[in-house]
N, C-alpha and C. Protein backbone atom coordinates (compact mmCIF):
# COMPACT_ATOMS: atom_id res chain seq x y z
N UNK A 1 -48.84 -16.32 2.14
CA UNK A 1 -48.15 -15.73 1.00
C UNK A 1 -48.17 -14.21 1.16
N UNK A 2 -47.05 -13.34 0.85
CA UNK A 2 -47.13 -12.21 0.61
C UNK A 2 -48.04 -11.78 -0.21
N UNK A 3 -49.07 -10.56 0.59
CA UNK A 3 -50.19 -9.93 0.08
C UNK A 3 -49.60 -9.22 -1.11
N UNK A 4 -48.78 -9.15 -1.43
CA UNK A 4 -48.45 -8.23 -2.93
C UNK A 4 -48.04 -9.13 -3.89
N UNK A 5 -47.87 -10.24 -3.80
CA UNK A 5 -47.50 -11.25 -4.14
C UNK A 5 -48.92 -11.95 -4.99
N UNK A 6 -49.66 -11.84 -4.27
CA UNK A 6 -50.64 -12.44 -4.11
C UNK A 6 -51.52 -11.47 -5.45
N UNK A 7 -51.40 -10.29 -5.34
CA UNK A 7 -52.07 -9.47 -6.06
C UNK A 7 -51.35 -9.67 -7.41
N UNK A 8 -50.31 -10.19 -7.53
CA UNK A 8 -49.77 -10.05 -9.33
C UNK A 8 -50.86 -11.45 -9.88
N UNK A 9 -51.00 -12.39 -8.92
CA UNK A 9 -51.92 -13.71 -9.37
C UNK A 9 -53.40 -13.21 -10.17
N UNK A 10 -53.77 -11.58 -9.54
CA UNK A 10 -55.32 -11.49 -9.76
C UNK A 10 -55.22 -10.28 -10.75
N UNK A 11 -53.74 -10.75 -11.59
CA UNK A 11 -53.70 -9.52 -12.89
C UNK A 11 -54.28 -10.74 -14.00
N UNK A 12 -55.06 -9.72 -15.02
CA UNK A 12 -55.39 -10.25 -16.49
C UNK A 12 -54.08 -11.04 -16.75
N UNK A 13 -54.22 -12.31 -17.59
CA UNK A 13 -53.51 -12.62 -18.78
C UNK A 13 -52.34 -11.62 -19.23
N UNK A 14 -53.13 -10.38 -19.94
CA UNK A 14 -52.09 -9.43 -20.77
C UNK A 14 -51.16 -8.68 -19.76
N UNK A 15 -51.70 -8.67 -18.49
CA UNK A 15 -51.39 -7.93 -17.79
C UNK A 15 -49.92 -8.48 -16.84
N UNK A 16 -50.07 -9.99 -16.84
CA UNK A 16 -48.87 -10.88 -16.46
C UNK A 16 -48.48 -10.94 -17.57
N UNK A 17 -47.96 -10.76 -18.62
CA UNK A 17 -47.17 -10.99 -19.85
C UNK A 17 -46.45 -9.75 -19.83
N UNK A 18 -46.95 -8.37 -19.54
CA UNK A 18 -46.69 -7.55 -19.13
C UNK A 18 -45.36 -7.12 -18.32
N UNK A 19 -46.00 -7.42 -17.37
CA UNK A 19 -45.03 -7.37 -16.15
C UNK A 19 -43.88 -8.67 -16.25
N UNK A 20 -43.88 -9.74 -16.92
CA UNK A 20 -42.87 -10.52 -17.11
C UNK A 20 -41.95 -10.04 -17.90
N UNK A 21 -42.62 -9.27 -18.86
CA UNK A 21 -41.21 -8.08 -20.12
C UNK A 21 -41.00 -7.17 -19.44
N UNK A 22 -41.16 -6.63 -18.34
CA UNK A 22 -40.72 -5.35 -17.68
C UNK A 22 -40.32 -5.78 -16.33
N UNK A 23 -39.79 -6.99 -16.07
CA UNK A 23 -38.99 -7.56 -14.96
C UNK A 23 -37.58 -8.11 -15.97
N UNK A 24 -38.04 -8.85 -16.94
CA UNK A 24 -37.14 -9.33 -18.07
C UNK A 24 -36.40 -7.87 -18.38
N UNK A 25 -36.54 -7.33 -19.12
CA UNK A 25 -36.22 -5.94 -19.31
C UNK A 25 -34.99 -5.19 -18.11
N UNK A 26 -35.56 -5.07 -17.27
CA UNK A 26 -34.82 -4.46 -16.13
C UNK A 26 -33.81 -5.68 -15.61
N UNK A 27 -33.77 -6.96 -15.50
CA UNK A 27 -32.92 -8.02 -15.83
C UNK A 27 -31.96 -7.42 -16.92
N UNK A 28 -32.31 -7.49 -17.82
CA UNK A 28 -31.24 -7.52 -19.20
C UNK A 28 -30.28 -6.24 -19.17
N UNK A 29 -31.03 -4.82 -17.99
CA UNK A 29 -30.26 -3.67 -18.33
C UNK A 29 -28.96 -3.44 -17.60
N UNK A 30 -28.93 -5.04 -16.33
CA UNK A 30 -27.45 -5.22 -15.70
C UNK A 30 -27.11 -6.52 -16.00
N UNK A 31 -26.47 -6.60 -17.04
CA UNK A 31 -25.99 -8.02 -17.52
C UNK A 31 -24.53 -8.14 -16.50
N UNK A 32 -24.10 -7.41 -16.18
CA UNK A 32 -22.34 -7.49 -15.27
C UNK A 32 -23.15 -8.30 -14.47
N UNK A 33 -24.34 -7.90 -13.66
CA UNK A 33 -24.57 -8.51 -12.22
C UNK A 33 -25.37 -10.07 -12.18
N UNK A 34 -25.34 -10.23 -13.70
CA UNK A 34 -25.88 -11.80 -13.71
C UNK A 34 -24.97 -13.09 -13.61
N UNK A 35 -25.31 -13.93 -12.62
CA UNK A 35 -24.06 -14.89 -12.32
C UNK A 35 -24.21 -15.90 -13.67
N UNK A 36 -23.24 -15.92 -13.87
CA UNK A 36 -22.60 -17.49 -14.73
C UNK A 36 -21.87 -18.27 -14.12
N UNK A 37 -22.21 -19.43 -13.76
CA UNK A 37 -21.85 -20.31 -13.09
C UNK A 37 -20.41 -20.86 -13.80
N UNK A 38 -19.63 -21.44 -13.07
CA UNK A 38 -18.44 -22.32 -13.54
C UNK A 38 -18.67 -23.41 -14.29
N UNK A 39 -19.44 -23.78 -13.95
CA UNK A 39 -19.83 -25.06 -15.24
C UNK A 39 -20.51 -24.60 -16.27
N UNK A 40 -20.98 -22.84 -16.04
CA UNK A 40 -21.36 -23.18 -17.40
C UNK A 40 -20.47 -22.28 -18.15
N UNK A 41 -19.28 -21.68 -17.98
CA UNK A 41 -18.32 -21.47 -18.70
C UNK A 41 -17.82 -22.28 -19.09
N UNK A 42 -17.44 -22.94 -18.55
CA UNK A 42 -16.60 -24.62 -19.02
C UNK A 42 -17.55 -24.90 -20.28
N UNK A 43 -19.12 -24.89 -20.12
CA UNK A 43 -19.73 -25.43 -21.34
C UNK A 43 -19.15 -25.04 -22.53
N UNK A 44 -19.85 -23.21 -22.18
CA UNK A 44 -19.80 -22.37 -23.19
C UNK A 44 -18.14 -22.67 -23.93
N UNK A 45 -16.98 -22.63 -23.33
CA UNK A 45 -15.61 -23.14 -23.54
C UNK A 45 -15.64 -24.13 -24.51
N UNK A 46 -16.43 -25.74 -23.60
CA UNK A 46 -16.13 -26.51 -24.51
C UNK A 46 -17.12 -26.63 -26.31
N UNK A 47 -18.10 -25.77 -26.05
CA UNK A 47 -18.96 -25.39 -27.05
C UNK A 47 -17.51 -24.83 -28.52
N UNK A 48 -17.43 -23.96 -27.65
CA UNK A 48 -16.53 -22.53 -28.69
C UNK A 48 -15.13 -23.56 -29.22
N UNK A 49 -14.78 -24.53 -28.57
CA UNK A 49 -13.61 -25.19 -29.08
C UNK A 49 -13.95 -26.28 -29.98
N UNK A 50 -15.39 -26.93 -29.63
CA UNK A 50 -15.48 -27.64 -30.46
C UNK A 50 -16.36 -26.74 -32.41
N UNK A 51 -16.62 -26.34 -31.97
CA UNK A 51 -17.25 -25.06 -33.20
C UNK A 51 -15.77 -25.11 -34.38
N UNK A 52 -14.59 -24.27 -33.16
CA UNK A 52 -13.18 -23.33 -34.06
C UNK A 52 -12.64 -24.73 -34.37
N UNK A 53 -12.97 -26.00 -34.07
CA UNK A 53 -11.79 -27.03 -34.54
C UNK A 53 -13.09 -27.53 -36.28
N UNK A 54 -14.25 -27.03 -36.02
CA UNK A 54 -14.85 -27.35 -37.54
C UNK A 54 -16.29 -26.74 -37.39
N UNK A 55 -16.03 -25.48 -37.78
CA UNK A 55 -16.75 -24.28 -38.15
C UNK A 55 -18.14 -24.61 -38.72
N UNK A 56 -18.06 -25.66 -39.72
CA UNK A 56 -19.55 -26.38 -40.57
C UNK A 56 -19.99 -26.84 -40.17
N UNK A 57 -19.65 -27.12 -38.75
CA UNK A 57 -20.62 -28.28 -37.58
C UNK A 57 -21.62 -27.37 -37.27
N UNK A 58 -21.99 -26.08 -37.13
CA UNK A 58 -22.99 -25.14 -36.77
C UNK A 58 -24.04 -25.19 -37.91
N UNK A 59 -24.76 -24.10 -37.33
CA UNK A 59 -25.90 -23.66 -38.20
C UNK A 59 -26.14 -22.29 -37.89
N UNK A 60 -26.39 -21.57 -39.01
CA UNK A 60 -27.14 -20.52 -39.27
C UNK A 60 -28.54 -20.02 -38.25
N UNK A 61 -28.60 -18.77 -37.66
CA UNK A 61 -29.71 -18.62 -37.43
C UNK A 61 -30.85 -19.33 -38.12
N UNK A 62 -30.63 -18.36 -39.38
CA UNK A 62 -32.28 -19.08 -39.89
C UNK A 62 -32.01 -20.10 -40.55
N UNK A 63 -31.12 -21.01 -40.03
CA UNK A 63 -31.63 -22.48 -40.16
C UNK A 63 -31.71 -23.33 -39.11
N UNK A 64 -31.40 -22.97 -38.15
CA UNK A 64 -32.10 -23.05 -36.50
C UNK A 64 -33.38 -23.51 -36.57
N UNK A 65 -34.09 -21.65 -37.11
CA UNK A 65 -35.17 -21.60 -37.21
C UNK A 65 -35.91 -21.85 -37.62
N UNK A 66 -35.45 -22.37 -38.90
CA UNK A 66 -36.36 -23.40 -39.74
C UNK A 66 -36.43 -24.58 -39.65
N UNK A 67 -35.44 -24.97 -38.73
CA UNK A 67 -35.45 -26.29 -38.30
C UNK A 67 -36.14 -26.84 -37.19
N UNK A 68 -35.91 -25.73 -36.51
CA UNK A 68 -37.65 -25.82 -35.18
C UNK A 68 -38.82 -25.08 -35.64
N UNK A 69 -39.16 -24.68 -36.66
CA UNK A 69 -40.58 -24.46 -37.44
C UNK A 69 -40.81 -25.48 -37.83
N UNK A 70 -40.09 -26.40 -38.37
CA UNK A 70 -40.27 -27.66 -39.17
C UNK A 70 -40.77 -28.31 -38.29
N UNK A 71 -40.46 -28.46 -37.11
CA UNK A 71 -40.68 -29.59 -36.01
C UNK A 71 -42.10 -28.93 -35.52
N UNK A 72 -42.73 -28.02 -35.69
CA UNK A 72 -43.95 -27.45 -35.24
C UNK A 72 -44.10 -27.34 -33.45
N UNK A 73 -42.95 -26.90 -33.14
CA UNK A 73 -42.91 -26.88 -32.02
C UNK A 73 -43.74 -25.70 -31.64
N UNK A 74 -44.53 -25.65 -30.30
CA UNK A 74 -45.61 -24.65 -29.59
C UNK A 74 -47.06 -24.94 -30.54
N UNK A 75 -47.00 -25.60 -31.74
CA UNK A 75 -48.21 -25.99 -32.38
C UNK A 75 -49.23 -26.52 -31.59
């Protein structure tokens, strides 16, 4: 295994949580250069058409969220 590689394994806990938001981070600051695959436009497509043909089929953020609080998910 790559010796630098090797050294992120023998960081603290806080210290890999860390460095996963500041790889995430620098990810998020070139969104142009992130691939989206063809199928999953097609999803996202058939998502957005089925939504605009009946709008009340969704949900609200925070009722998403209360709906996977409810389920005690990560509990």
């Amino acid at each position: 295994m790559n010796p630098q590689l090797t050294q992120v394994f023998e960081l603290t806990l806080s210290e890999k949580l860390q460095l996963v938001e500041d790889l995430w981070d620098s990810i998020a600051e070139l969104p142009d250069r992130i691939p989206v695959l063809d199928w999953q436009k097609e999803e996202l497509a058939r998502r957005k058409a089925r939504y605009l043909q009946n709008p009340e089929s969704g949900s609200s953020w925070e009722a998403a969220k209360e709906r996977i609080r409810s389920k005690n998910y990560g509990a």
